[in-house]
PDB file of N, CA and C in Angstrom:
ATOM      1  N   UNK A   1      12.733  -5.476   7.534  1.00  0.00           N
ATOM      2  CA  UNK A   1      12.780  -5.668   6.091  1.00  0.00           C
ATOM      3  C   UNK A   1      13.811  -4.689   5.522  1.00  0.00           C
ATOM      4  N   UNK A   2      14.901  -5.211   4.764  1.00  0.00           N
ATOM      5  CA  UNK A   2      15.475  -3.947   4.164  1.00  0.00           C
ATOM      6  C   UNK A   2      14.961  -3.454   2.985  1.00  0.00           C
ATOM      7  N   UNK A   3      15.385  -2.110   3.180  1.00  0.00           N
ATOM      8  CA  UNK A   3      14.942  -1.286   1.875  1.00  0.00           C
ATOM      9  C   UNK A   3      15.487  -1.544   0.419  1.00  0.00           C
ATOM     10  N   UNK A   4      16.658  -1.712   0.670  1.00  0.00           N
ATOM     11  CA  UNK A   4      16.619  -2.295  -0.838  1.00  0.00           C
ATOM     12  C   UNK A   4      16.104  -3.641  -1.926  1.00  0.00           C
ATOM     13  N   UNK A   5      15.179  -4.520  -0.390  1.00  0.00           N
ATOM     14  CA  UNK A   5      14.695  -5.582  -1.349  1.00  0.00           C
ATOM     15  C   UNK A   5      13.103  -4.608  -1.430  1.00  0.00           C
ATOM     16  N   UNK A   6      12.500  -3.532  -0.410  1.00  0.00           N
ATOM     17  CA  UNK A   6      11.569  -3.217  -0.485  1.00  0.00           C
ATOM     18  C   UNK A   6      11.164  -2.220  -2.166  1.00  0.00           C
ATOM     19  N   UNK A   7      12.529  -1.917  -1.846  1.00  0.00           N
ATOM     20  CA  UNK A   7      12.974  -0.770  -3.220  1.00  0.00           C
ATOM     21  C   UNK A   7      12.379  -1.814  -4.204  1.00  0.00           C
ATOM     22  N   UNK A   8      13.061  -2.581  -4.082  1.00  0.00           N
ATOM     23  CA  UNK A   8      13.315  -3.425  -5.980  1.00  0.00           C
ATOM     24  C   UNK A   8      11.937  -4.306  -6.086  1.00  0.00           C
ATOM     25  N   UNK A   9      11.179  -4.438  -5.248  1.00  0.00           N
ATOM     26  CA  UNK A   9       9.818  -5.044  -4.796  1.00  0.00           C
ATOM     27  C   UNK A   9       9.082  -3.928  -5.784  1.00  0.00           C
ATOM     28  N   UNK A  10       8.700  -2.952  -4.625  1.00  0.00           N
ATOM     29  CA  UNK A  10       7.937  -1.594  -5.108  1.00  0.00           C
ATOM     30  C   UNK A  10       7.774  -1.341  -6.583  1.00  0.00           C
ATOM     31  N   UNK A  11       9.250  -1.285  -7.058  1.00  0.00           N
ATOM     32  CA  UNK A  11       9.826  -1.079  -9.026  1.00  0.00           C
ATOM     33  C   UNK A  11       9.160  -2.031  -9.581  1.00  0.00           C
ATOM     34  N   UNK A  12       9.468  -3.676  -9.151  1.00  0.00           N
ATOM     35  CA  UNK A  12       8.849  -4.747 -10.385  1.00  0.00           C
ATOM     36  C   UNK A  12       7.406  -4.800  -9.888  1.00  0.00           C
ATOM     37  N   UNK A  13       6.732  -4.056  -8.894  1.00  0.00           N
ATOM     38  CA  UNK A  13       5.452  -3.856  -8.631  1.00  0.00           C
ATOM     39  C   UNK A  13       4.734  -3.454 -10.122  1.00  0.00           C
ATOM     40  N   UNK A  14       5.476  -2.167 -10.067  1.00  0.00           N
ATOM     41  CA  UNK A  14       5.074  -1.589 -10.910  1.00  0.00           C
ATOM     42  C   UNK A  14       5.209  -1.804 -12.200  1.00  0.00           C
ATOM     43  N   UNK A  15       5.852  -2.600 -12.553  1.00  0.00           N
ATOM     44  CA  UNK A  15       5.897  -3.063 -14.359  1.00  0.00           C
ATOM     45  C   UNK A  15       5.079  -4.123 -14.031  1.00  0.00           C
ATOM     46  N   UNK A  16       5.193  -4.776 -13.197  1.00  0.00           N
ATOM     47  CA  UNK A  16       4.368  -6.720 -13.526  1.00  0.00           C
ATOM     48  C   UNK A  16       3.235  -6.512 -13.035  1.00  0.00           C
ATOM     49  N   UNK A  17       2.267  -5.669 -11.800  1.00  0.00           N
ATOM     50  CA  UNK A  17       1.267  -5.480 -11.053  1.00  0.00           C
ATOM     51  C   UNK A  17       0.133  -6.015 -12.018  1.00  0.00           C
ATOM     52  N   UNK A  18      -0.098  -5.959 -13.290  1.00  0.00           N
ATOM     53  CA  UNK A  18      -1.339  -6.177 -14.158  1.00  0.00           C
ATOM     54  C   UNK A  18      -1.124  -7.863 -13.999  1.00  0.00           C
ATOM     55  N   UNK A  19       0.033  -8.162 -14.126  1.00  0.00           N
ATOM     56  CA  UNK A  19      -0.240  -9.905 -14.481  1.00  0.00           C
ATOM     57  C   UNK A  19      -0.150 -10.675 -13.415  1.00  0.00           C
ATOM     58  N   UNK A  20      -0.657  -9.946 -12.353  1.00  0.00           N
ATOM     59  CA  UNK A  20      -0.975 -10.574 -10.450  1.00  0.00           C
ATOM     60  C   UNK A  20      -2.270 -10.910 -10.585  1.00  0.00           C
ATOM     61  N   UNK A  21      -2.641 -11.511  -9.958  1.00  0.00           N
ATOM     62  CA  UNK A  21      -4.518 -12.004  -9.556  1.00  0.00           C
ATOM     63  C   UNK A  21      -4.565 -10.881  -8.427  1.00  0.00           C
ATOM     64  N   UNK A  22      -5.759 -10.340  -7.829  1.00  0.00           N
ATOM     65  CA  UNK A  22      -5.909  -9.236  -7.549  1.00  0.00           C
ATOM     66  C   UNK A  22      -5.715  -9.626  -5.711  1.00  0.00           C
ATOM     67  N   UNK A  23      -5.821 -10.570  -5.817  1.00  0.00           N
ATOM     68  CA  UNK A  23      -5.217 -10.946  -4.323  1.00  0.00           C
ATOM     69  C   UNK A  23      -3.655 -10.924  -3.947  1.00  0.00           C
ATOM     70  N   UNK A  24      -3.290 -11.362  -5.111  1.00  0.00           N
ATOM     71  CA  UNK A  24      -1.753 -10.959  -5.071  1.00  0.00           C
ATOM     72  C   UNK A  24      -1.552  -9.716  -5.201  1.00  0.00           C
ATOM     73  N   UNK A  25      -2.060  -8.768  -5.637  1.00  0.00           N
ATOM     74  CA  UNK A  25      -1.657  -7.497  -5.857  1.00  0.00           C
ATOM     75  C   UNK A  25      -1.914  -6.664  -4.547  1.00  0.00           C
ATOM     76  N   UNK A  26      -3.181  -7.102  -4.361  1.00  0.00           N
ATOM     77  CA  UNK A  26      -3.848  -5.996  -2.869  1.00  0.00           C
ATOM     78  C   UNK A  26      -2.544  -6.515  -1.705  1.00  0.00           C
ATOM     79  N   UNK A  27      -2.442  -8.074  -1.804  1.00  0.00           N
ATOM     80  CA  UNK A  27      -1.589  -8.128  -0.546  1.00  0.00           C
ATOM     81  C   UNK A  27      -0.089  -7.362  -0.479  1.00  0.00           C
ATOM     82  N   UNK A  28       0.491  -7.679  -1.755  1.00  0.00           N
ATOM     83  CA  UNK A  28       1.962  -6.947  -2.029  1.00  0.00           C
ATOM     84  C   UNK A  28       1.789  -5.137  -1.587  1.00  0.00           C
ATOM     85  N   UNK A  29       0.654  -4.903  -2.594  1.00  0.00           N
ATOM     86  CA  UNK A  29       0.943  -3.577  -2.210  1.00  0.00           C
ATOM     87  C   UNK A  29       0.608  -2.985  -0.377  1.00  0.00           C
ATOM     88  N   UNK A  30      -0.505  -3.665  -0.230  1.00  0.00           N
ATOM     89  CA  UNK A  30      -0.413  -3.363   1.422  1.00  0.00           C
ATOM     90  C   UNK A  30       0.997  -3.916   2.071  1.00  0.00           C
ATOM     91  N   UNK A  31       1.374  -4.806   1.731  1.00  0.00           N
ATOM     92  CA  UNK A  31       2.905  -5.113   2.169  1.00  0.00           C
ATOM     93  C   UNK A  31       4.175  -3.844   1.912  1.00  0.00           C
ATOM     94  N   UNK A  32       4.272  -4.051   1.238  1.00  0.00           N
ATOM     95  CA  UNK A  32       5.071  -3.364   0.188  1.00  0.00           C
ATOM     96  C   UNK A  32       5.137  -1.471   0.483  1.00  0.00           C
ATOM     97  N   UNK A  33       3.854  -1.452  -0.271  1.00  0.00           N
ATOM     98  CA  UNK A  33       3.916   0.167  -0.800  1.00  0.00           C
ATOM     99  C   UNK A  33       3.280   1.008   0.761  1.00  0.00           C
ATOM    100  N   UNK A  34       2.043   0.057   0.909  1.00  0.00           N
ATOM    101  CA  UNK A  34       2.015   0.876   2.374  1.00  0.00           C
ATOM    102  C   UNK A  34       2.267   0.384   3.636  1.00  0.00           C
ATOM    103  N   UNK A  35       3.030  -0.384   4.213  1.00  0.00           N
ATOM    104  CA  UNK A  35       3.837  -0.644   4.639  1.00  0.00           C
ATOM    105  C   UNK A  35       3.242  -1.362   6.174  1.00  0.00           C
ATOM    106  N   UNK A  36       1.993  -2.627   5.281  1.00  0.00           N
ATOM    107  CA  UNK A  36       1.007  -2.912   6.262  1.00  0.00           C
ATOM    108  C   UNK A  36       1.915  -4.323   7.137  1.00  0.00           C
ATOM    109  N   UNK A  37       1.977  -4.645   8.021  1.00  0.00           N
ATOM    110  CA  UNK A  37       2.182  -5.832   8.740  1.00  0.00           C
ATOM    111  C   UNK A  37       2.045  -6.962   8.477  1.00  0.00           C
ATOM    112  N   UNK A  38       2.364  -8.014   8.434  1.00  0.00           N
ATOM    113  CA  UNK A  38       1.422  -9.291   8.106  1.00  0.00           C
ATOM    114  C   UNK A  38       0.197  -9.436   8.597  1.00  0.00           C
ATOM    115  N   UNK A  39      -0.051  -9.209  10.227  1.00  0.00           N
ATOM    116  CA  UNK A  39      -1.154  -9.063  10.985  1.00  0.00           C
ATOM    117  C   UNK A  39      -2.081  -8.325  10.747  1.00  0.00           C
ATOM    118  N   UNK A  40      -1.869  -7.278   9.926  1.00  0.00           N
ATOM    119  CA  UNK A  40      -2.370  -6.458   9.558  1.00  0.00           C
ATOM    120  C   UNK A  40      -3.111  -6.565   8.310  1.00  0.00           C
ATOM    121  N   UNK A  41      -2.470  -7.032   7.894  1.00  0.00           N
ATOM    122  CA  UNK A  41      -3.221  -7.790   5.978  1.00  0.00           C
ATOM    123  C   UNK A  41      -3.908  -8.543   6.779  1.00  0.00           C
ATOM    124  N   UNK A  42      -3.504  -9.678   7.358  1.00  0.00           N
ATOM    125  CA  UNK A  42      -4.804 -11.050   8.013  1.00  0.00           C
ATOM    126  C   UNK A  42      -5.584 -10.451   8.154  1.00  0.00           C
ATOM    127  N   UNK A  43      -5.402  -9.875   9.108  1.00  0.00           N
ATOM    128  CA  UNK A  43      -6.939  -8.979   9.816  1.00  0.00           C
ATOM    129  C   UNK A  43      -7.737  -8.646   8.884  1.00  0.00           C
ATOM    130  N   UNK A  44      -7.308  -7.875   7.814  1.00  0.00           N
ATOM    131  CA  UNK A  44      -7.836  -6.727   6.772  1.00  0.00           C
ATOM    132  C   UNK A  44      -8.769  -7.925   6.245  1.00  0.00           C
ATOM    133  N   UNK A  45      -8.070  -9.343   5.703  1.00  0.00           N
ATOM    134  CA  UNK A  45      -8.937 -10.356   4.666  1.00  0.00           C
ATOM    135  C   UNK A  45      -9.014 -11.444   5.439  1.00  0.00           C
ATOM    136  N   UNK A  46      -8.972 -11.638   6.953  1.00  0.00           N
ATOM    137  CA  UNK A  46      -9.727 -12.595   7.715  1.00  0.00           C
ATOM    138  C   UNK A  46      -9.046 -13.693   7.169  1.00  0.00           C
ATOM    139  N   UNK A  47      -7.973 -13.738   7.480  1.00  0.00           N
ATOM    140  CA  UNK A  47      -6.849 -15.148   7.045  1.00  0.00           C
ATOM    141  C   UNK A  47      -5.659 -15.263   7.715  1.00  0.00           C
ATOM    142  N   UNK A  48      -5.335 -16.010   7.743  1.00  0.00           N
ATOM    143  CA  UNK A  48      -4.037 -16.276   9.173  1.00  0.00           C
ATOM    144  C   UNK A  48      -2.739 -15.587   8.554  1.00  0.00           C
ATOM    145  N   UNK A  49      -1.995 -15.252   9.489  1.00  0.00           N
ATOM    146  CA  UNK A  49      -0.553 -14.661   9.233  1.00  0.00           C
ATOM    147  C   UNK A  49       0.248 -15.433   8.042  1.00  0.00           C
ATOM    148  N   UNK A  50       0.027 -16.921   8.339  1.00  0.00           N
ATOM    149  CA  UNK A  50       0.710 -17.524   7.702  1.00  0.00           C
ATOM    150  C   UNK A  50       0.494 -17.405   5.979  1.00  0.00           C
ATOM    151  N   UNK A  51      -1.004 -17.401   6.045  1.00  0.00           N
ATOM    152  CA  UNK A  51      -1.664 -17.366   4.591  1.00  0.00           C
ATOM    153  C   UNK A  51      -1.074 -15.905   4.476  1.00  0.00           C
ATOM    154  N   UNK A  52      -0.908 -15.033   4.407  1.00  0.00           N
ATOM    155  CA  UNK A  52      -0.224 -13.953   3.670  1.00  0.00           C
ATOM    156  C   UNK A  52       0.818 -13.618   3.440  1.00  0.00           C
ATOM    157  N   UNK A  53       1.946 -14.411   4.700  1.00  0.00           N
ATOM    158  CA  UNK A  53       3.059 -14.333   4.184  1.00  0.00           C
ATOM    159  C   UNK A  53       3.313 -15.791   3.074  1.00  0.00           C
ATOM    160  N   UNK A  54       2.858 -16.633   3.066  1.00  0.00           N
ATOM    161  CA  UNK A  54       2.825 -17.361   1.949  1.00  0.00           C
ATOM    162  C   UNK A  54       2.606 -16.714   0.713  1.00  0.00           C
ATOM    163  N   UNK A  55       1.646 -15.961   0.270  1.00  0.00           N
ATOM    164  CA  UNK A  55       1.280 -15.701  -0.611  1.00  0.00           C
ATOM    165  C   UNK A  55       2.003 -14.371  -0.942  1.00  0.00           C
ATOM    166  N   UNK A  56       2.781 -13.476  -0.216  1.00  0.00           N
ATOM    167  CA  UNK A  56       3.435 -12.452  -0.729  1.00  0.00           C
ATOM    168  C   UNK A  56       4.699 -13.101  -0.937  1.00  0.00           C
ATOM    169  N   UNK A  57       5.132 -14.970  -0.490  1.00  0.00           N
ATOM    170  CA  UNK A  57       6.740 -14.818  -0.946  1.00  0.00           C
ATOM    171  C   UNK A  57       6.316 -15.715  -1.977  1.00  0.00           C
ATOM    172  N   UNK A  58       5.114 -16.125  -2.476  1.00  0.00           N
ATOM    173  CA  UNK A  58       4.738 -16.633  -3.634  1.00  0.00           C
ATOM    174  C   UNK A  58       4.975 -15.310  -4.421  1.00  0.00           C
ATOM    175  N   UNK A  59       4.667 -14.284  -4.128  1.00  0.00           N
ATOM    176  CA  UNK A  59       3.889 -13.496  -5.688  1.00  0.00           C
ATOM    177  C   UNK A  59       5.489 -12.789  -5.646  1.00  0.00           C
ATOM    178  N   UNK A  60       6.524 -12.511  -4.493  1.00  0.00           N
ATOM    179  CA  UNK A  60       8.141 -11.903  -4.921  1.00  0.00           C
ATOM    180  C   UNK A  60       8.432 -13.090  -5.809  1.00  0.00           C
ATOM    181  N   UNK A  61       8.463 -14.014  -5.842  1.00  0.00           N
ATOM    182  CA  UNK A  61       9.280 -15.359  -7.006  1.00  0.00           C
ATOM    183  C   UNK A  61       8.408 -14.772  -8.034  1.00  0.00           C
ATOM    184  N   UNK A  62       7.103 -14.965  -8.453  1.00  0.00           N
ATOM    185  CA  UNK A  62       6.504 -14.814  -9.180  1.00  0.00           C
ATOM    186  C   UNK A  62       6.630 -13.503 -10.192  1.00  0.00           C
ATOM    187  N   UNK A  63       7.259 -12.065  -9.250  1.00  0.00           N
ATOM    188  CA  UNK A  63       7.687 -11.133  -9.672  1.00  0.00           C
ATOM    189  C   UNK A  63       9.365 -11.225 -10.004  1.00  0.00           C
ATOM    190  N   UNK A  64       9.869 -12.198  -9.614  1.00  0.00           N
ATOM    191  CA  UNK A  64      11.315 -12.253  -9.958  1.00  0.00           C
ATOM    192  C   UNK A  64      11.318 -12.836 -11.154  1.00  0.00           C
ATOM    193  N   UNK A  65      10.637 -13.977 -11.529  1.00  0.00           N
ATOM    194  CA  UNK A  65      10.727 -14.783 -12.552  1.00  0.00           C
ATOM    195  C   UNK A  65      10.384 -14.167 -14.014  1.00  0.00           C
ATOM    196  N   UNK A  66       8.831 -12.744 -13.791  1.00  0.00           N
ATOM    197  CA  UNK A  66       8.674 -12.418 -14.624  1.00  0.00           C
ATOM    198  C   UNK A  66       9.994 -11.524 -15.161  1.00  0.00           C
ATOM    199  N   UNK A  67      10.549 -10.692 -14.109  1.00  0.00           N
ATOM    200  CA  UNK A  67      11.814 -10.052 -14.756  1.00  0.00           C
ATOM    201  C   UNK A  67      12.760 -10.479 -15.094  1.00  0.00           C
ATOM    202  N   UNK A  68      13.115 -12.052 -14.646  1.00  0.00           N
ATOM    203  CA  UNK A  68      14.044 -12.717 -15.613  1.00  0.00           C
ATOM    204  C   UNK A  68      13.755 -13.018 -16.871  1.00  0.00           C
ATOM    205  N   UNK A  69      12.255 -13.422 -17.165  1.00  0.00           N
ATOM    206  CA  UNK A  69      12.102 -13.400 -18.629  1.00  0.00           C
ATOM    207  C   UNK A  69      11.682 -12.009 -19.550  1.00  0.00           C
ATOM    208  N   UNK A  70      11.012 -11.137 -18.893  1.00  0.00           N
ATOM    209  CA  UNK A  70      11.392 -10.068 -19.525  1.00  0.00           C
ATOM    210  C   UNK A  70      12.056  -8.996 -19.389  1.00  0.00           C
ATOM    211  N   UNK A  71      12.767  -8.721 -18.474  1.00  0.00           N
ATOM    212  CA  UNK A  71      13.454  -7.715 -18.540  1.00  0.00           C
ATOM    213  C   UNK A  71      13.127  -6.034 -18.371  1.00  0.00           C
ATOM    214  N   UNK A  72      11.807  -5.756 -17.781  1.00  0.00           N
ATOM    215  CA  UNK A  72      11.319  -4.423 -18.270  1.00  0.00           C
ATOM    216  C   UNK A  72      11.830  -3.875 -17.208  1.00  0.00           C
ATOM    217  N   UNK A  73      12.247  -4.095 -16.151  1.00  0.00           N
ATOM    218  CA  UNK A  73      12.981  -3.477 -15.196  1.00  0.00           C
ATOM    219  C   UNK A  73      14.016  -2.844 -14.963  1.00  0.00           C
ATOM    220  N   UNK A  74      15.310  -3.914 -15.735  1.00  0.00           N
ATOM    221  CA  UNK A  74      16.316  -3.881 -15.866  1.00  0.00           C
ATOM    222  C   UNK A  74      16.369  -3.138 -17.469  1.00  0.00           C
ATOM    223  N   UNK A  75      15.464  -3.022 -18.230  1.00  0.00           N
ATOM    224  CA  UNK A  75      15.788  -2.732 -19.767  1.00  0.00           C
ATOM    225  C   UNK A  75      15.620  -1.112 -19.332  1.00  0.00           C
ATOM    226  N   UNK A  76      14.462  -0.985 -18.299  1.00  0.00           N
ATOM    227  CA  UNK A  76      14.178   0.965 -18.315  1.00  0.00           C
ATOM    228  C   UNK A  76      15.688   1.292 -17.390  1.00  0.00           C
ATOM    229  N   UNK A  77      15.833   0.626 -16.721  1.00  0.00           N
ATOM    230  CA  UNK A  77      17.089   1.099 -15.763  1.00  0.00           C
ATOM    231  C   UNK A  77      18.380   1.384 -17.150  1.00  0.00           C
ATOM    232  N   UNK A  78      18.636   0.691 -17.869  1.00  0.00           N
ATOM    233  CA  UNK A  78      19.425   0.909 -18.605  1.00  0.00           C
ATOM    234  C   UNK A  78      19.367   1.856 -19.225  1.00  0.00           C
ATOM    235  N   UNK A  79      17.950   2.161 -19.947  1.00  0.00           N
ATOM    236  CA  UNK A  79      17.140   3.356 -20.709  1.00  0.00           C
ATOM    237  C   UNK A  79      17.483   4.930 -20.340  1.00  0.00           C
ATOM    238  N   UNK A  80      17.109   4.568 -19.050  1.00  0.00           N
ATOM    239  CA  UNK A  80      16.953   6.090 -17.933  1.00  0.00           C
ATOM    240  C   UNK A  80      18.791   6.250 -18.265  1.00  0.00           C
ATOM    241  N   UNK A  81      19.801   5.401 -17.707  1.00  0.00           N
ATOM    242  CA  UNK A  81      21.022   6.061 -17.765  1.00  0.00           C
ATOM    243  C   UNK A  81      21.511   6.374 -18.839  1.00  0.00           C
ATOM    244  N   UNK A  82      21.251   5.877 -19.916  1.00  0.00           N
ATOM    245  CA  UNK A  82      21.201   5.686 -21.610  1.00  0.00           C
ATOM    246  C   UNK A  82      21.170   7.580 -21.846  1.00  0.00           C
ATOM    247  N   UNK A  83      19.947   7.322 -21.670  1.00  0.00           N
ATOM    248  CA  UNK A  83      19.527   8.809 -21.602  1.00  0.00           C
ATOM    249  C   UNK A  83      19.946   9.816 -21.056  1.00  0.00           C
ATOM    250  N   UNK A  84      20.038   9.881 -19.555  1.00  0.00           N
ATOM    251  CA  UNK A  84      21.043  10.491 -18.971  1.00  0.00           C
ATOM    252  C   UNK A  84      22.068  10.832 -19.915  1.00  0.00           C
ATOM    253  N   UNK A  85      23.202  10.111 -20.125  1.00  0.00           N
ATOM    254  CA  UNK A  85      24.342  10.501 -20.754  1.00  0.00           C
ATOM    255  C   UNK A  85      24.095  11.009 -21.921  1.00  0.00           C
ATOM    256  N   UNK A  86      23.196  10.739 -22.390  1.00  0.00           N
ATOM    257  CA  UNK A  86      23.021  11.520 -23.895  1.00  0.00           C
ATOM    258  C   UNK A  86      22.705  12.702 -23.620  1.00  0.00           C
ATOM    259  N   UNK A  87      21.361  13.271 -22.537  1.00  0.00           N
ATOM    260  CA  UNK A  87      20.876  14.283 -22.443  1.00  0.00           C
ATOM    261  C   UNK A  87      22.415  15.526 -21.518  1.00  0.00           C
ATOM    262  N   UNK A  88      23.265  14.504 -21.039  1.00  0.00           N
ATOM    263  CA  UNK A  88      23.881  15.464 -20.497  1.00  0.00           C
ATOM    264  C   UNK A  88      25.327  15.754 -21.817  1.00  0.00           C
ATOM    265  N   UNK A  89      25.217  15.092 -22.939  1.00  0.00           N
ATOM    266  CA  UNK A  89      26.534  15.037 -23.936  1.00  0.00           C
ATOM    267  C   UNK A  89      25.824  16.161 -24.660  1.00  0.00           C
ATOM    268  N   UNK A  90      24.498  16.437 -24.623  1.00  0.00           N
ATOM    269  CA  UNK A  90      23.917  17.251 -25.998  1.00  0.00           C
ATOM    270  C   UNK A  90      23.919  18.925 -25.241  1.00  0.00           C
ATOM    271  N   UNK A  91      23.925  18.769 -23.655  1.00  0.00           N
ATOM    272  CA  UNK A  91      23.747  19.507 -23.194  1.00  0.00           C
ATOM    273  C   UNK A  91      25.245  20.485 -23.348  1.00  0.00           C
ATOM    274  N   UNK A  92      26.102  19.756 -22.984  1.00  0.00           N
ATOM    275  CA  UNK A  92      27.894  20.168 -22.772  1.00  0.00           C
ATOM    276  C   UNK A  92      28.055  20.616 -23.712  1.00  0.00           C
ATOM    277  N   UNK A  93      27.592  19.727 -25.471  1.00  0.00           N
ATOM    278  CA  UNK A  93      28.769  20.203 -26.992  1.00  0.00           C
ATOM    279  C   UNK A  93      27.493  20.594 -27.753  1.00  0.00           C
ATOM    280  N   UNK A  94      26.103  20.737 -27.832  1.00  0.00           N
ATOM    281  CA  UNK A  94      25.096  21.323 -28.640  1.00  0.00           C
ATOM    282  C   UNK A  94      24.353  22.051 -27.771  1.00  0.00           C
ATOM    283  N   UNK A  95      25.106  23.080 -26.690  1.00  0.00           N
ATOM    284  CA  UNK A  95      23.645  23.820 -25.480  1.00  0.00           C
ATOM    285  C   UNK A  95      22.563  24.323 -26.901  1.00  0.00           C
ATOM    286  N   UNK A  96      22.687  25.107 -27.743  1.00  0.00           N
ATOM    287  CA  UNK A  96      22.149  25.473 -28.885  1.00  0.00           C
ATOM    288  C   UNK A  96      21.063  24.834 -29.885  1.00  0.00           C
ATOM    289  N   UNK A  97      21.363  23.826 -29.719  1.00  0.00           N
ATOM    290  CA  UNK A  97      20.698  22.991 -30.616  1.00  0.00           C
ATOM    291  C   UNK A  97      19.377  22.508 -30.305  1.00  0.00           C
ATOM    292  N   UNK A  98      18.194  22.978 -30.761  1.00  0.00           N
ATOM    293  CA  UNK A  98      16.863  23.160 -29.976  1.00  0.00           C
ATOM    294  C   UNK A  98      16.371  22.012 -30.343  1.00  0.00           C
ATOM    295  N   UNK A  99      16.215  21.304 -31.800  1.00  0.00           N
ATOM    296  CA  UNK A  99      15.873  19.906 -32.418  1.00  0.00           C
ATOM    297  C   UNK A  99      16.207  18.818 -31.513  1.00  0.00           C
ATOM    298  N   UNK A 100      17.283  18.899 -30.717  1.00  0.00           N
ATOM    299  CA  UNK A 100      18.104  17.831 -29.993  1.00  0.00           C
ATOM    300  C   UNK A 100      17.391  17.660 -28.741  1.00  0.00           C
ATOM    301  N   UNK A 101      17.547  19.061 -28.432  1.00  0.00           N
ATOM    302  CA  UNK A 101      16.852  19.284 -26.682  1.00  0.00           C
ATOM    303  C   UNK A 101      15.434  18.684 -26.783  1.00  0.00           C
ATOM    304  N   UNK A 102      14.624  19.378 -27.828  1.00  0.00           N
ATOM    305  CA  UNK A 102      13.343  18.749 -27.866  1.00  0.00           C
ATOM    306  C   UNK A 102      13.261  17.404 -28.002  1.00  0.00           C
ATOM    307  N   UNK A 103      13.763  16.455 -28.346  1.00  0.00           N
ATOM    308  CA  UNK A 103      14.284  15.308 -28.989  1.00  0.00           C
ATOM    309  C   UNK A 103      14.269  14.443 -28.047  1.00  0.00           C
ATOM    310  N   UNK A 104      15.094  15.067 -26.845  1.00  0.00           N
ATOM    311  CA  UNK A 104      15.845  14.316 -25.668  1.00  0.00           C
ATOM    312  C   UNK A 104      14.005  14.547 -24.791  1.00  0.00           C
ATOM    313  N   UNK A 105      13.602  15.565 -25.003  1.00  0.00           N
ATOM    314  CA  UNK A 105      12.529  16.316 -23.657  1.00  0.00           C
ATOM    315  C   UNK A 105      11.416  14.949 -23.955  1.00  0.00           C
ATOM    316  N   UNK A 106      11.392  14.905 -25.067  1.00  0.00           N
ATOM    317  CA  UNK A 106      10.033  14.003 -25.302  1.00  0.00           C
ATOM    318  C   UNK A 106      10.458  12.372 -25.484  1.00  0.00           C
ATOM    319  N   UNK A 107      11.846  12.136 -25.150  1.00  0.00           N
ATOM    320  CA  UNK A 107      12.213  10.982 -24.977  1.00  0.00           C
ATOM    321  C   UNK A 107      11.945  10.595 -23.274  1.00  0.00           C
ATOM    322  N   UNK A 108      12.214  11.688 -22.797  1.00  0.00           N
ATOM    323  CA  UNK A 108      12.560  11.398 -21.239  1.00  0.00           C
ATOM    324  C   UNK A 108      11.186  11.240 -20.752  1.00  0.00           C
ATOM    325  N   UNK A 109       9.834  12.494 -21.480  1.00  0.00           N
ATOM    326  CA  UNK A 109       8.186  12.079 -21.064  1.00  0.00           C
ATOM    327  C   UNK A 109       8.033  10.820 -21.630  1.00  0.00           C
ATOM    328  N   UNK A 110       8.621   9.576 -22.103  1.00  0.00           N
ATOM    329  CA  UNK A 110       7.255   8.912 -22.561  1.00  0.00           C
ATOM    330  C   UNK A 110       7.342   8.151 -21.240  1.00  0.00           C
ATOM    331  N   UNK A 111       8.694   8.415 -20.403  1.00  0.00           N
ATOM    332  CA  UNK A 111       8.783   7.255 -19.099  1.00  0.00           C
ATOM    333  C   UNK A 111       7.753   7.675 -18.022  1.00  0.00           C
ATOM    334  N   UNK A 112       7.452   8.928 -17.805  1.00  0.00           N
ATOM    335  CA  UNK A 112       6.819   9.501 -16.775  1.00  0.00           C
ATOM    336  C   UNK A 112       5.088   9.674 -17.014  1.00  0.00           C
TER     337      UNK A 112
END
């Protein structure tokens, strides 16, 4: 599996995970986050190989589709660099300016 579809899996895990049925969720994340086997999920819920990889390349479309219509993936990715550059422009031409810094500090917690 490469990591960068595991990467971008893991991320829209985490914004869309609430609007999965909980079978979709347990299987992705044992897929996914801990890095269970197919054989390994079967086993776990007594269902054939096939039934889980069905249902985890059901619930990746299902997670692709939601980020084509909303965007929360791609909107924080933009956010985070957004920020970035601001937090590093205020840093370079206002080091001084404490209103700003604080400004930027409690912009950057509401992501975390």
């Amino acid at each position: 599996m490469e990591i960068e579809k595991t990467n971008r899996m893991n991320a829209l895990f985490e914004f869309y995970a609430t609007l999965l049925t909980e079978k979709q969720m347990n299987y992705m994340e044992l897929y996914y986050a801990d890095d269970f086997s197919l054989g390994e999920i079967a086993e776990e819920y007594q269902v054939s190989r096939q039934a889980v990889y069905d249902n985890i390349k059901r619930t990746e479309k299902i997670i692709e589709e939601y980020e084509r219509k909303l965007h929360l993936f791609s909107d924080y990715i933009v956010r985070e660099e957004q920020l970035d550059k601001l937090a590093q422009y205020v840093t370079e031409h206002y080091p001084k300016d404490e209103v700003l810094a604080e400004a930027i500090t409690g912009l950057q917690d509401l992501d975390e």
